[in-house]
PDB file of N, CA and C in Angstrom:
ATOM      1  N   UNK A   1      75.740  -2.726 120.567  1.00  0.00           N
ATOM      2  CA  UNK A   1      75.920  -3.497 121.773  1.00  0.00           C
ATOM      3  C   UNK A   1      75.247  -4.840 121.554  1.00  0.00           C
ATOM      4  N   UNK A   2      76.016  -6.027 121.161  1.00  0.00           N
ATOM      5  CA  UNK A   2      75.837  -7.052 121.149  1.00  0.00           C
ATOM      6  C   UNK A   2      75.279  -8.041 122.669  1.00  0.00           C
ATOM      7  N   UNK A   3      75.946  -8.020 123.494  1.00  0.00           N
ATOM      8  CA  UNK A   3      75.659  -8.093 124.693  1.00  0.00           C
ATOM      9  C   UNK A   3      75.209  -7.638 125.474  1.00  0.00           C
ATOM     10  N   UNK A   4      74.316  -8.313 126.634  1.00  0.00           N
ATOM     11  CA  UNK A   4      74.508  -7.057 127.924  1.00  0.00           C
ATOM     12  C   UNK A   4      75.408  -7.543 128.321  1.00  0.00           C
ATOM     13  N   UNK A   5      76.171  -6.563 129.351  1.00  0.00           N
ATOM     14  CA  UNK A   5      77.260  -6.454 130.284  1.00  0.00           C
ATOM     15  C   UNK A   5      76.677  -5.659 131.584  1.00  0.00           C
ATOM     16  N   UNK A   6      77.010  -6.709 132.668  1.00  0.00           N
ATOM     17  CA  UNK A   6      75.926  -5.995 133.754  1.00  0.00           C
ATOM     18  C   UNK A   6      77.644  -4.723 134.781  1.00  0.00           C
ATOM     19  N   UNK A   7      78.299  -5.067 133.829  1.00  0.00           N
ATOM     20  CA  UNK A   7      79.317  -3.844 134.498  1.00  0.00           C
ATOM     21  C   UNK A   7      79.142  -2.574 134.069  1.00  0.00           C
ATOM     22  N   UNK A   8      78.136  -2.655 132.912  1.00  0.00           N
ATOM     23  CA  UNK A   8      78.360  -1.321 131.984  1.00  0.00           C
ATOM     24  C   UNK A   8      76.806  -0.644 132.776  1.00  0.00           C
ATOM     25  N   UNK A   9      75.976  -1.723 133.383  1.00  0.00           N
ATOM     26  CA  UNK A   9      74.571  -1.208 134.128  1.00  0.00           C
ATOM     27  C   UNK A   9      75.000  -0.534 135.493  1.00  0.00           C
ATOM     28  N   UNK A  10      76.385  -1.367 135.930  1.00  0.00           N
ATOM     29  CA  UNK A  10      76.432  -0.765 137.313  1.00  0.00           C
ATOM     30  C   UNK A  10      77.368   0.374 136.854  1.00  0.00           C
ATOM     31  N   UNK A  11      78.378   1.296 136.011  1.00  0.00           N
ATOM     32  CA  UNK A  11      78.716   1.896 136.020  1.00  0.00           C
ATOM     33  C   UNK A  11      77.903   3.165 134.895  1.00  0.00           C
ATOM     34  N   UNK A  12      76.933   3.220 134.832  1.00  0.00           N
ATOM     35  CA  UNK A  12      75.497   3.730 134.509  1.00  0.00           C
ATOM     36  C   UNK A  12      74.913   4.104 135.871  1.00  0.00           C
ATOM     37  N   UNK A  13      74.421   3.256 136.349  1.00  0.00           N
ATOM     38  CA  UNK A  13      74.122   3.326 137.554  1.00  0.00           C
ATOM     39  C   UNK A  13      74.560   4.721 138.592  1.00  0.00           C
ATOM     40  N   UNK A  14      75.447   4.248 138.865  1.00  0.00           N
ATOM     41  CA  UNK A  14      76.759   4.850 139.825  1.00  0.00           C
ATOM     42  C   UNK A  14      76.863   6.289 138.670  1.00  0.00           C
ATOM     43  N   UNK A  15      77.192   6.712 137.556  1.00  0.00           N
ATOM     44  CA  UNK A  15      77.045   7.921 137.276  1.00  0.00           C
ATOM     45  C   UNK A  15      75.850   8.451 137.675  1.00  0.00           C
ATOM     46  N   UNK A  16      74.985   7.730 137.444  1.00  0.00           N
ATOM     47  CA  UNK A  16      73.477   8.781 137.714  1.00  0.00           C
ATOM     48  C   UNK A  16      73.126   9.028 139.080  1.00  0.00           C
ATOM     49  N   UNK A  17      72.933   7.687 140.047  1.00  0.00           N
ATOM     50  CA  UNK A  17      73.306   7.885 141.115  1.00  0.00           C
ATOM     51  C   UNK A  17      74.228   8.161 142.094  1.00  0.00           C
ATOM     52  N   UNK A  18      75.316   7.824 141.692  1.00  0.00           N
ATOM     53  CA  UNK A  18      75.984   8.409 142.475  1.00  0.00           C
ATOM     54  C   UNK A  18      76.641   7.796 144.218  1.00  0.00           C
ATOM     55  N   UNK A  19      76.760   8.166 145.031  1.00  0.00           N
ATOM     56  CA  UNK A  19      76.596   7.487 146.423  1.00  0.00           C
ATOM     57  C   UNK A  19      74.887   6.572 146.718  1.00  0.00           C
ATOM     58  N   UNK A  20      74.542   7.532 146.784  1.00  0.00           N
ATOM     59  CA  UNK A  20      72.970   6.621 146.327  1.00  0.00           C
ATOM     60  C   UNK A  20      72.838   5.437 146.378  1.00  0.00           C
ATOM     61  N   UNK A  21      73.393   4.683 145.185  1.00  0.00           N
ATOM     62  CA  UNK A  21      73.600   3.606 144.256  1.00  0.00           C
ATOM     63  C   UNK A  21      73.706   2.974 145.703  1.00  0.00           C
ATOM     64  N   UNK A  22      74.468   2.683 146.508  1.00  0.00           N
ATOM     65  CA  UNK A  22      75.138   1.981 147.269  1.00  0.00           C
ATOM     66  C   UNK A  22      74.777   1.793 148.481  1.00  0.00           C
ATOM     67  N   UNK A  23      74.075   3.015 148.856  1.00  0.00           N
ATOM     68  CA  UNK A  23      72.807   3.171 149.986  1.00  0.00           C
ATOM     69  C   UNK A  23      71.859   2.392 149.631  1.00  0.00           C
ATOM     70  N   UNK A  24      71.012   2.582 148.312  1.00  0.00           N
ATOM     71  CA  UNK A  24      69.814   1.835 147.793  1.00  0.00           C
ATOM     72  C   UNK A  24      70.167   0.238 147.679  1.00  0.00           C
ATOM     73  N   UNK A  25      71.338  -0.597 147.417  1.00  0.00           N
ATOM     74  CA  UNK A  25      71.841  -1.768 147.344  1.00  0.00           C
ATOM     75  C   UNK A  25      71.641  -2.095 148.561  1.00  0.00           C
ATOM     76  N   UNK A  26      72.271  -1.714 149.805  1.00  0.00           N
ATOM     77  CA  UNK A  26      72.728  -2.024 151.511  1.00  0.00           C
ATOM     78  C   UNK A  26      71.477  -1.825 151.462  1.00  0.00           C
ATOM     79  N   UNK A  27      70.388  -1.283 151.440  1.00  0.00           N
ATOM     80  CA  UNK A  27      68.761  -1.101 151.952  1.00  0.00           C
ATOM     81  C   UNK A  27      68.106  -2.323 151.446  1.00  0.00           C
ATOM     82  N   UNK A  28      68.686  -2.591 150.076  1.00  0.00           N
ATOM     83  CA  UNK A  28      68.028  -3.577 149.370  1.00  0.00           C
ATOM     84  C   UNK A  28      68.206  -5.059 150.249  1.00  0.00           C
ATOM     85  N   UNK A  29      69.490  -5.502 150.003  1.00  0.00           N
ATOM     86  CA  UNK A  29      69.959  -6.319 151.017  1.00  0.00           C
ATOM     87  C   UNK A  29      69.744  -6.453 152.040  1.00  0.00           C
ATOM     88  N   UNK A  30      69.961  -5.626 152.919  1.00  0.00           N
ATOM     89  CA  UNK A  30      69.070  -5.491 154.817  1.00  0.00           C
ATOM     90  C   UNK A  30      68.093  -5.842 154.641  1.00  0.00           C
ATOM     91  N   UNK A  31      67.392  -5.101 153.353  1.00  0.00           N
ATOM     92  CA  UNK A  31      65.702  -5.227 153.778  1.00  0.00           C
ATOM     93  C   UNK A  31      64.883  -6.939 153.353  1.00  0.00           C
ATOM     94  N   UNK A  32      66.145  -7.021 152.664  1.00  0.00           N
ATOM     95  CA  UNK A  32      65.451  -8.838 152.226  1.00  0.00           C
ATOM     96  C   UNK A  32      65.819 -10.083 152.984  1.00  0.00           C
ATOM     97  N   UNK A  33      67.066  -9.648 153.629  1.00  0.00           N
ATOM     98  CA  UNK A  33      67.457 -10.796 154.924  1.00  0.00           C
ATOM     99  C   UNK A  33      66.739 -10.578 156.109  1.00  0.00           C
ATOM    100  N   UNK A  34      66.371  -9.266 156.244  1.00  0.00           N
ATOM    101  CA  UNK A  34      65.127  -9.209 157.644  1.00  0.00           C
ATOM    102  C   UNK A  34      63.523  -9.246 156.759  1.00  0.00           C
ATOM    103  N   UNK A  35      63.305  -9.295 155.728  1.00  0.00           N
ATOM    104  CA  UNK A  35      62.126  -9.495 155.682  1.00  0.00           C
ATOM    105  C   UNK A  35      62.083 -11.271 155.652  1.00  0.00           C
ATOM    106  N   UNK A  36      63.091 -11.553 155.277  1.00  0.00           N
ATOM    107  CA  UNK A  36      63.174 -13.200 155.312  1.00  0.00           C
ATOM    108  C   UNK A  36      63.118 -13.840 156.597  1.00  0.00           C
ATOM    109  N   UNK A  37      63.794 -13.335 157.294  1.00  0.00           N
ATOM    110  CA  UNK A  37      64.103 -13.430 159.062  1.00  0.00           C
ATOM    111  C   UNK A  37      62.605 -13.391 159.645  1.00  0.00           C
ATOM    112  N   UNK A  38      62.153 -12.188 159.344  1.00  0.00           N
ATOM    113  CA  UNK A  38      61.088 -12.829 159.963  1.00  0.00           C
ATOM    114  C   UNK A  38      59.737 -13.208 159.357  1.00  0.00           C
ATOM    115  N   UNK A  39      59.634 -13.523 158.095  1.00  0.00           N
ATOM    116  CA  UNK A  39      58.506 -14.692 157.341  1.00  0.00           C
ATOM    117  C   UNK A  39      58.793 -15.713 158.659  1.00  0.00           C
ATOM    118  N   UNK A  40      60.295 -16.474 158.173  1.00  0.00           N
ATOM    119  CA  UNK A  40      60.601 -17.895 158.967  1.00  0.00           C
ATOM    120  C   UNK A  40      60.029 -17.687 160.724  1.00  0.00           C
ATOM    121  N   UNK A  41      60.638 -16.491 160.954  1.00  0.00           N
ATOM    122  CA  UNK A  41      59.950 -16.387 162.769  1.00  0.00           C
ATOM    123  C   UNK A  41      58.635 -16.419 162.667  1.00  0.00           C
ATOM    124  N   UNK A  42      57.716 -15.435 162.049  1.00  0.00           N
ATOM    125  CA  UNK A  42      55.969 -15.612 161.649  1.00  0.00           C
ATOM    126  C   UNK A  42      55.986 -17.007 161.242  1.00  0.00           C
ATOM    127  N   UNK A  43      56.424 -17.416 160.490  1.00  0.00           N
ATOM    128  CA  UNK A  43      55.721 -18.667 159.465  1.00  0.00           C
ATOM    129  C   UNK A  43      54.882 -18.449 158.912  1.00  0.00           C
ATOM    130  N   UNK A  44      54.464 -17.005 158.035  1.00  0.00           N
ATOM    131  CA  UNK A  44      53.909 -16.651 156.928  1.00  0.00           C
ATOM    132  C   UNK A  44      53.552 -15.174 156.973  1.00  0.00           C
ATOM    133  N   UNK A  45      52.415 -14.946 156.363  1.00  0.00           N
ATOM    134  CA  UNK A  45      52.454 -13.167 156.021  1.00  0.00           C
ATOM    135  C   UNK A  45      51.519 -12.798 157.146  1.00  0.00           C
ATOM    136  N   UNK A  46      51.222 -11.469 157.527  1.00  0.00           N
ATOM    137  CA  UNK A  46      49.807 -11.443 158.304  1.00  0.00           C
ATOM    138  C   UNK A  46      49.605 -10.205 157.026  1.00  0.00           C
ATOM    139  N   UNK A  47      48.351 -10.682 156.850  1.00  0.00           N
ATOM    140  CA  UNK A  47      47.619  -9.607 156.390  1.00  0.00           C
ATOM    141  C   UNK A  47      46.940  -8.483 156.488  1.00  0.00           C
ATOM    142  N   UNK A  48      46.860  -8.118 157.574  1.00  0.00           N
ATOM    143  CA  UNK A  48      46.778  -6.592 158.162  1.00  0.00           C
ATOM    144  C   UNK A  48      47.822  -5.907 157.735  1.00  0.00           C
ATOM    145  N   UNK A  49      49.143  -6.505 158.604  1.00  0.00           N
ATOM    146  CA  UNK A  49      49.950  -5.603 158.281  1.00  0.00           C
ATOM    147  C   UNK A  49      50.747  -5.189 156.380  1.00  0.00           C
ATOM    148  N   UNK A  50      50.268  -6.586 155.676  1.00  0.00           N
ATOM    149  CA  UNK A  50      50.597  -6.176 154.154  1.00  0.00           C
ATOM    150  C   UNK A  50      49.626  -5.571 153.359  1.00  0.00           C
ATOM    151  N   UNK A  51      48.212  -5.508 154.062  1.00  0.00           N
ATOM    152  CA  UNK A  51      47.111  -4.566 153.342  1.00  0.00           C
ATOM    153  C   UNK A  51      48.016  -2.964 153.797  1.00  0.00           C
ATOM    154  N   UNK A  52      48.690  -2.521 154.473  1.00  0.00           N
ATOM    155  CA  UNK A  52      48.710  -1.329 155.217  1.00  0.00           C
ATOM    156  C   UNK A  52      50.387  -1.332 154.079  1.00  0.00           C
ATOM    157  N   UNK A  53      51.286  -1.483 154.386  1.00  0.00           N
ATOM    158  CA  UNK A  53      52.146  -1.529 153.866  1.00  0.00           C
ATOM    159  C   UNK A  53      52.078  -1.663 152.130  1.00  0.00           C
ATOM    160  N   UNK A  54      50.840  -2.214 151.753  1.00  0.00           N
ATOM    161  CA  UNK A  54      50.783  -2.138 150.068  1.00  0.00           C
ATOM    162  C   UNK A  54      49.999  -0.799 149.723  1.00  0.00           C
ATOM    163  N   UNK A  55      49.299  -0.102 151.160  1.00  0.00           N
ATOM    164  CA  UNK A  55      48.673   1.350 150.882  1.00  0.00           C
ATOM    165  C   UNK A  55      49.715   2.137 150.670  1.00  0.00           C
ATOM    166  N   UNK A  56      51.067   1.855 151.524  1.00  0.00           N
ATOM    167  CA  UNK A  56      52.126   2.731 151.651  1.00  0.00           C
ATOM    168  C   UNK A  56      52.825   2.913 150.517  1.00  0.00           C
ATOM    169  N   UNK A  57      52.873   1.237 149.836  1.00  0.00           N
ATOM    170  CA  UNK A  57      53.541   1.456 148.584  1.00  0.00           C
ATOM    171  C   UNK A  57      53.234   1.857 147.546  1.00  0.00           C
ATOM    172  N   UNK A  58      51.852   2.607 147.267  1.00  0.00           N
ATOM    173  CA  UNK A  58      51.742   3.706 146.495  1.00  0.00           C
ATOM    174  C   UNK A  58      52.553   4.928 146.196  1.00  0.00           C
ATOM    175  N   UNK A  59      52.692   5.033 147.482  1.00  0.00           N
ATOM    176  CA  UNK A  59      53.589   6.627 147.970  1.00  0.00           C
ATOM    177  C   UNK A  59      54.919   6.191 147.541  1.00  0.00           C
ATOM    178  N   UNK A  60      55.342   4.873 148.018  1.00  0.00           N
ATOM    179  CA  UNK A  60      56.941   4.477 147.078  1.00  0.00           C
ATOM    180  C   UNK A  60      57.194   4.264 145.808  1.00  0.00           C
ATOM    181  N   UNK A  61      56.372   4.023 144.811  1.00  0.00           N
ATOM    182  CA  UNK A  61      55.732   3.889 143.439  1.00  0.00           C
ATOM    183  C   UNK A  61      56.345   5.298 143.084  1.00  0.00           C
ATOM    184  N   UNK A  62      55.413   6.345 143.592  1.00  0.00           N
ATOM    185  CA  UNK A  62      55.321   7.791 142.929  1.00  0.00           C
ATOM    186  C   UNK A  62      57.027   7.808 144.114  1.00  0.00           C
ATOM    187  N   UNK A  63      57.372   7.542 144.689  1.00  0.00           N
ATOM    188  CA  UNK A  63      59.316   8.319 145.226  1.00  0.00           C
ATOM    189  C   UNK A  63      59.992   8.001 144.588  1.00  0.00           C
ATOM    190  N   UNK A  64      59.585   6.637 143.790  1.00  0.00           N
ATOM    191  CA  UNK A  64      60.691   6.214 142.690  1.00  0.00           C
ATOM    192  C   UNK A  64      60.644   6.875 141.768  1.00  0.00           C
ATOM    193  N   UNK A  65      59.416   7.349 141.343  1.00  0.00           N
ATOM    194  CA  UNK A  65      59.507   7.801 139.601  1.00  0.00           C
ATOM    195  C   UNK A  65      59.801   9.671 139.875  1.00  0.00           C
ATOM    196  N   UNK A  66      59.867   9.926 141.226  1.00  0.00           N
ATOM    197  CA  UNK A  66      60.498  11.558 141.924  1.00  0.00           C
ATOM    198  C   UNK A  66      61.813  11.649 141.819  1.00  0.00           C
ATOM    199  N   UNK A  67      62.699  10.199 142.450  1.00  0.00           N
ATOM    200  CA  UNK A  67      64.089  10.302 141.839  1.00  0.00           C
ATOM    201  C   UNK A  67      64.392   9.551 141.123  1.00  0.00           C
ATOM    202  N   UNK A  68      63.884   9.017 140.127  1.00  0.00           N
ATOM    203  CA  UNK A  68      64.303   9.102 138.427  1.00  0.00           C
ATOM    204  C   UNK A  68      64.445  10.276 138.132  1.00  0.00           C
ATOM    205  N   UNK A  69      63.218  10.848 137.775  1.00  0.00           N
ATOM    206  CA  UNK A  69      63.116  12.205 137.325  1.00  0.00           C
ATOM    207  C   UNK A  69      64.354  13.033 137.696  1.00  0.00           C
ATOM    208  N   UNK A  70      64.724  13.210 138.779  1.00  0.00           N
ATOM    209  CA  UNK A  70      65.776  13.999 139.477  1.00  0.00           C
ATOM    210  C   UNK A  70      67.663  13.399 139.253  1.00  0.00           C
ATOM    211  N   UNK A  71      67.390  12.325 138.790  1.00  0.00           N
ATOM    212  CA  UNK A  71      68.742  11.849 138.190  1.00  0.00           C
ATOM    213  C   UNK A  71      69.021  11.587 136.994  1.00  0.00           C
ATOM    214  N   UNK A  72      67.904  11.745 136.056  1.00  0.00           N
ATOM    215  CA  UNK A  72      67.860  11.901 134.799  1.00  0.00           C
ATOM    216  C   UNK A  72      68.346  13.043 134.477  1.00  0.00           C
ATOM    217  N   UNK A  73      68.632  13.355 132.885  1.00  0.00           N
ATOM    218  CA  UNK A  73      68.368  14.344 132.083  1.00  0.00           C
ATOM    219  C   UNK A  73      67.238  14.845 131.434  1.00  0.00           C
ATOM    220  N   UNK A  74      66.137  13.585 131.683  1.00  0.00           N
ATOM    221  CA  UNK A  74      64.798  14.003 131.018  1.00  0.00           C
ATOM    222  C   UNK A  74      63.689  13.893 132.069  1.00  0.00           C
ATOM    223  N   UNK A  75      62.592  14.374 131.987  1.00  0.00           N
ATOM    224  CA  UNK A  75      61.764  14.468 132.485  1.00  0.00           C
ATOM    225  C   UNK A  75      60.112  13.465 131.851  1.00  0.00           C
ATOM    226  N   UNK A  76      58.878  13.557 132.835  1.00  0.00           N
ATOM    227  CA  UNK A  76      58.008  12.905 132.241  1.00  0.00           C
ATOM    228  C   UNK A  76      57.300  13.033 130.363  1.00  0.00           C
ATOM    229  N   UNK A  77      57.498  14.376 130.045  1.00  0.00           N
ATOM    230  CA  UNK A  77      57.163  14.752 128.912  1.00  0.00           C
ATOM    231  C   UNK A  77      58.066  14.046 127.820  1.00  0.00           C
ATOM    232  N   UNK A  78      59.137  13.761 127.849  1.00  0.00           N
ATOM    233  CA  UNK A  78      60.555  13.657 127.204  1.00  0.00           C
ATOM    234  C   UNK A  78      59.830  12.214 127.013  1.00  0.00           C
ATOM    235  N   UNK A  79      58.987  11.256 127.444  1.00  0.00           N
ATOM    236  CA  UNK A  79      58.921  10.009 126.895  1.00  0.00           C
ATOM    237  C   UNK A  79      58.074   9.718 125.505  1.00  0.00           C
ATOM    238  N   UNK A  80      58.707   9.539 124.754  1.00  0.00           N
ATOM    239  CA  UNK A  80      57.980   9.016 123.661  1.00  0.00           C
ATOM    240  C   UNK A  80      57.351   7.720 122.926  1.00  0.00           C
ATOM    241  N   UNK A  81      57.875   7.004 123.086  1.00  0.00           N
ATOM    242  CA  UNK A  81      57.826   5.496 122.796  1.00  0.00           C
ATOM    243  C   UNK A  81      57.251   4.641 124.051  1.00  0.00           C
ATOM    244  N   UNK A  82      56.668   3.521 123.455  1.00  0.00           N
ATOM    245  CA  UNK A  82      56.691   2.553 124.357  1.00  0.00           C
ATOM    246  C   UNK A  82      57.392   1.978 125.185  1.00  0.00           C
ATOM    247  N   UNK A  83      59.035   1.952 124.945  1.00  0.00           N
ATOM    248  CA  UNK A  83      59.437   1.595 125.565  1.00  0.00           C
ATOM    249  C   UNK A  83      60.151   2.767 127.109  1.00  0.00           C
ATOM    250  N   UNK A  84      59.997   3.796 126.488  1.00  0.00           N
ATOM    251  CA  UNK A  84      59.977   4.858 127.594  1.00  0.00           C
ATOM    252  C   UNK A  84      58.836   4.452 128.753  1.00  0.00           C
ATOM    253  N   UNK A  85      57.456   4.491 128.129  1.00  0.00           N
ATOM    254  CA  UNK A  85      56.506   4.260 129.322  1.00  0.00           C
ATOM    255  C   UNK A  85      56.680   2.777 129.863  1.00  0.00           C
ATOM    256  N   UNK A  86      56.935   1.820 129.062  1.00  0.00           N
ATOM    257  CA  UNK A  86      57.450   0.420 129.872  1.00  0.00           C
ATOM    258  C   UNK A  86      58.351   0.881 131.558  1.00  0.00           C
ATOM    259  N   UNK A  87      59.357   1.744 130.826  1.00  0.00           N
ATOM    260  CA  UNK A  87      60.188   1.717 131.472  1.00  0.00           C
ATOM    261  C   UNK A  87      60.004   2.828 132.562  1.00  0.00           C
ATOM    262  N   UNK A  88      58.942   3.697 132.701  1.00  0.00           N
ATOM    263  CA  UNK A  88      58.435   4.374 133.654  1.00  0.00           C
ATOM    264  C   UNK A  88      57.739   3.605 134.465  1.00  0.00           C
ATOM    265  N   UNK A  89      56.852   2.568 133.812  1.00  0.00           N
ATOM    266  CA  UNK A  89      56.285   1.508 134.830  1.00  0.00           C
ATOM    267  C   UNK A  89      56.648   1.075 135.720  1.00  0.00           C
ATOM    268  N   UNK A  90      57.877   0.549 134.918  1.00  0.00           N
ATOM    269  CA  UNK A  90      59.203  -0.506 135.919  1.00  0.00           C
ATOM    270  C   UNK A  90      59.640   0.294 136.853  1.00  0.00           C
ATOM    271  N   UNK A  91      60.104   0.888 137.192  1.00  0.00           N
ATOM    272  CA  UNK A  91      60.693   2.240 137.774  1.00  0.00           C
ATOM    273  C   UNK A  91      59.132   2.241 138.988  1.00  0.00           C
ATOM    274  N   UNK A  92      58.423   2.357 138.268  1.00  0.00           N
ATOM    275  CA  UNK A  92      57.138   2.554 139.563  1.00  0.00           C
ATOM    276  C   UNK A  92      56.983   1.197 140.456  1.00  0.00           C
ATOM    277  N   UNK A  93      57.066   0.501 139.357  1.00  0.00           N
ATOM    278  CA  UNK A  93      56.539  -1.084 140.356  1.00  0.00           C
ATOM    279  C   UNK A  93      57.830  -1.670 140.981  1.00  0.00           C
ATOM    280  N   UNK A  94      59.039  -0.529 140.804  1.00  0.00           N
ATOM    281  CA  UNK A  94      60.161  -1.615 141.351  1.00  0.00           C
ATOM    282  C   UNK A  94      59.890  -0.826 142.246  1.00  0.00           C
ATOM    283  N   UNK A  95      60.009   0.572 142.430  1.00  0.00           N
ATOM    284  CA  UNK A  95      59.610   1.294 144.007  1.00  0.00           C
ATOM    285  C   UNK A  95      58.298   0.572 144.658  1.00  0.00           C
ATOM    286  N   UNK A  96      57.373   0.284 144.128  1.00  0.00           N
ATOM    287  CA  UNK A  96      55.810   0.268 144.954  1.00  0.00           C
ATOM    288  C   UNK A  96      56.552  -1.131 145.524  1.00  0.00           C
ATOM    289  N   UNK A  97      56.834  -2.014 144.955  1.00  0.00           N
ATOM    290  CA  UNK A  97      57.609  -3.603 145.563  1.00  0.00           C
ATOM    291  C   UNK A  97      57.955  -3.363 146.577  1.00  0.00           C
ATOM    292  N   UNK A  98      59.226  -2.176 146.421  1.00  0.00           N
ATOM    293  CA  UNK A  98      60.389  -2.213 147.435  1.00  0.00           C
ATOM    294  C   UNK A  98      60.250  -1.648 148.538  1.00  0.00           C
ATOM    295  N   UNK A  99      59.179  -0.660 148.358  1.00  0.00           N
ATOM    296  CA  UNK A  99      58.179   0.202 149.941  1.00  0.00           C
ATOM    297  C   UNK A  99      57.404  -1.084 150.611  1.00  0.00           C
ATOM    298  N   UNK A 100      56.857  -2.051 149.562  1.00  0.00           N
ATOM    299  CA  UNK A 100      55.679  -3.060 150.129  1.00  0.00           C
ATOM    300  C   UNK A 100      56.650  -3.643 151.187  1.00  0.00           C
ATOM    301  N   UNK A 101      57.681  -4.383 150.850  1.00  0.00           N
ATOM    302  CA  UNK A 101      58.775  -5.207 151.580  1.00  0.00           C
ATOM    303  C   UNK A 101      59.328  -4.601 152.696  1.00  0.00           C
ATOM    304  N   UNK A 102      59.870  -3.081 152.066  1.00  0.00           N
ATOM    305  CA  UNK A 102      60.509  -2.670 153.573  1.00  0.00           C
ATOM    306  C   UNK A 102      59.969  -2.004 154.719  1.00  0.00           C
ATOM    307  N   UNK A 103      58.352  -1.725 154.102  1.00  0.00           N
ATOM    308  CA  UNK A 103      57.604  -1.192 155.272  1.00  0.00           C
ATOM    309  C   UNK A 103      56.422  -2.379 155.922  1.00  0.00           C
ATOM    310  N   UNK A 104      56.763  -3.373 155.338  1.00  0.00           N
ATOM    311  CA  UNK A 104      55.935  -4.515 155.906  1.00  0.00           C
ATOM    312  C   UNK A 104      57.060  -5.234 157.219  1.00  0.00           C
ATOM    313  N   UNK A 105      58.506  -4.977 156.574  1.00  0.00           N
ATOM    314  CA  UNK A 105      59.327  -5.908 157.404  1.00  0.00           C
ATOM    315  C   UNK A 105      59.778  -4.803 158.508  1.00  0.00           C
ATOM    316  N   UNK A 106      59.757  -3.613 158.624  1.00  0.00           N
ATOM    317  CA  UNK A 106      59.846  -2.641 159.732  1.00  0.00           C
ATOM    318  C   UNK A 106      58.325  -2.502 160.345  1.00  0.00           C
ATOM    319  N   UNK A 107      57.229  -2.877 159.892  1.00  0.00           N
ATOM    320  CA  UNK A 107      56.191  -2.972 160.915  1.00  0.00           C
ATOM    321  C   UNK A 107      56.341  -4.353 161.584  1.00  0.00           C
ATOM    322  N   UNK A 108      56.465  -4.966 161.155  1.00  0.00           N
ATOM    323  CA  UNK A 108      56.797  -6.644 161.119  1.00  0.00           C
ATOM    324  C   UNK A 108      57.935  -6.697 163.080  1.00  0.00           C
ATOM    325  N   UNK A 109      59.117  -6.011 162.726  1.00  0.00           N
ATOM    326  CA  UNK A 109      60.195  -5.916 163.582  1.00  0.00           C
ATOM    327  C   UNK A 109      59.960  -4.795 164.768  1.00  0.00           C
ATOM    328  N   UNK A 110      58.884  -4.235 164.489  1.00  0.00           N
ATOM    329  CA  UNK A 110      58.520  -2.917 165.858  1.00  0.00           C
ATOM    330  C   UNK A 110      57.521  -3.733 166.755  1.00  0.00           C
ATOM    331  N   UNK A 111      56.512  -4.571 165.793  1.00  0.00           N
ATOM    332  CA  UNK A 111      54.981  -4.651 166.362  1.00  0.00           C
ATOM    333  C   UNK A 111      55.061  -6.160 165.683  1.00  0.00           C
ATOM    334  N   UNK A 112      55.469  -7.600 166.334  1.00  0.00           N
ATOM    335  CA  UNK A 112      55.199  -8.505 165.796  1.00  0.00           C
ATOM    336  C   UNK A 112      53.946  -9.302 166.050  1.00  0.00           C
ATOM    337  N   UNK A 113      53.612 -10.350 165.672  1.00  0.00           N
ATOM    338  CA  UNK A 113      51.956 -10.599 165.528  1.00  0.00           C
ATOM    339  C   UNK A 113      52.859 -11.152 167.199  1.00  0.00           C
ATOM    340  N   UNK A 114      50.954 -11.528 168.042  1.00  0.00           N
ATOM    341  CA  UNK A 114      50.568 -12.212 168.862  1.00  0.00           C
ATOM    342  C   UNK A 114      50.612 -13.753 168.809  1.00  0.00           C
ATOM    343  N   UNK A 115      51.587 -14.439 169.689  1.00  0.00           N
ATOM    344  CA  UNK A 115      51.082 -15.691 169.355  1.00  0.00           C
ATOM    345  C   UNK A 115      49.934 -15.936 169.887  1.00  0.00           C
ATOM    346  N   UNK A 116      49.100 -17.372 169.152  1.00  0.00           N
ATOM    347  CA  UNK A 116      47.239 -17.269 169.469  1.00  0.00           C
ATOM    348  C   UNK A 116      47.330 -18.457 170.731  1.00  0.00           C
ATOM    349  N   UNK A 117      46.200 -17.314 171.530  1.00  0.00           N
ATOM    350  CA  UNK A 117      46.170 -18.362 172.883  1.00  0.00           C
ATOM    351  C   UNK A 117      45.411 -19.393 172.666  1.00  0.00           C
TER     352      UNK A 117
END
């Protein structure tokens, strides 16, 4: 494979996941036009609520690398190389990201800050 081809990632993808795939995209998307939506309404981060939401994204870290595992053929033992554990990383920090974002922008949209009197 001379190239990448990002058709051959999404139809990779879509075997392993499955319907999934397409749920996790639409989540992805929702979750970045409303976390954008409301930065611009805040006009910046509050930090309460992203200290609390980056505790959470621990727990999304370890859900990502729960369904890898579960849509794979291999399991944690099965890694050998470096680039296996690279790629267990990635897999963790793209979940711990993607919990930080979407549980900052659903606390964000239930409970928004106070404007200051």
């Amino acid at each position: 494979m001379k190239e990448l081809d990002p058709m051959v990632f999404l139809s990779v993808f879509q075997e392993m996941l499955g319907p999934l795939l397409w749920i996790m995209l639409l989540v992805a998307v929702l979750g970045t036009v409303a976390f954008l939506a409301l930065l611009v309404r805040e006009r910046g981060l509050v930090s309460r609520r992203l200290v609390r939401a980056e505790v959470l994204g621990i727990f999304g870290g370890a859900l990502a690398l729960v369904i890898m595992a579960k849509v794979s053929s291999s399991g944690f033992t099965d890694a050998g190389g470096p680039a296996d554990w690279f790629l267990i990383a990635l897999v963790y920090g793209v979940g711990l990201v993607a919990t930080v974002v979407l549980t900052y922008t659903i606390m964000g949209w239930i409970s928004p800050r106070r404007a200051p009197r």
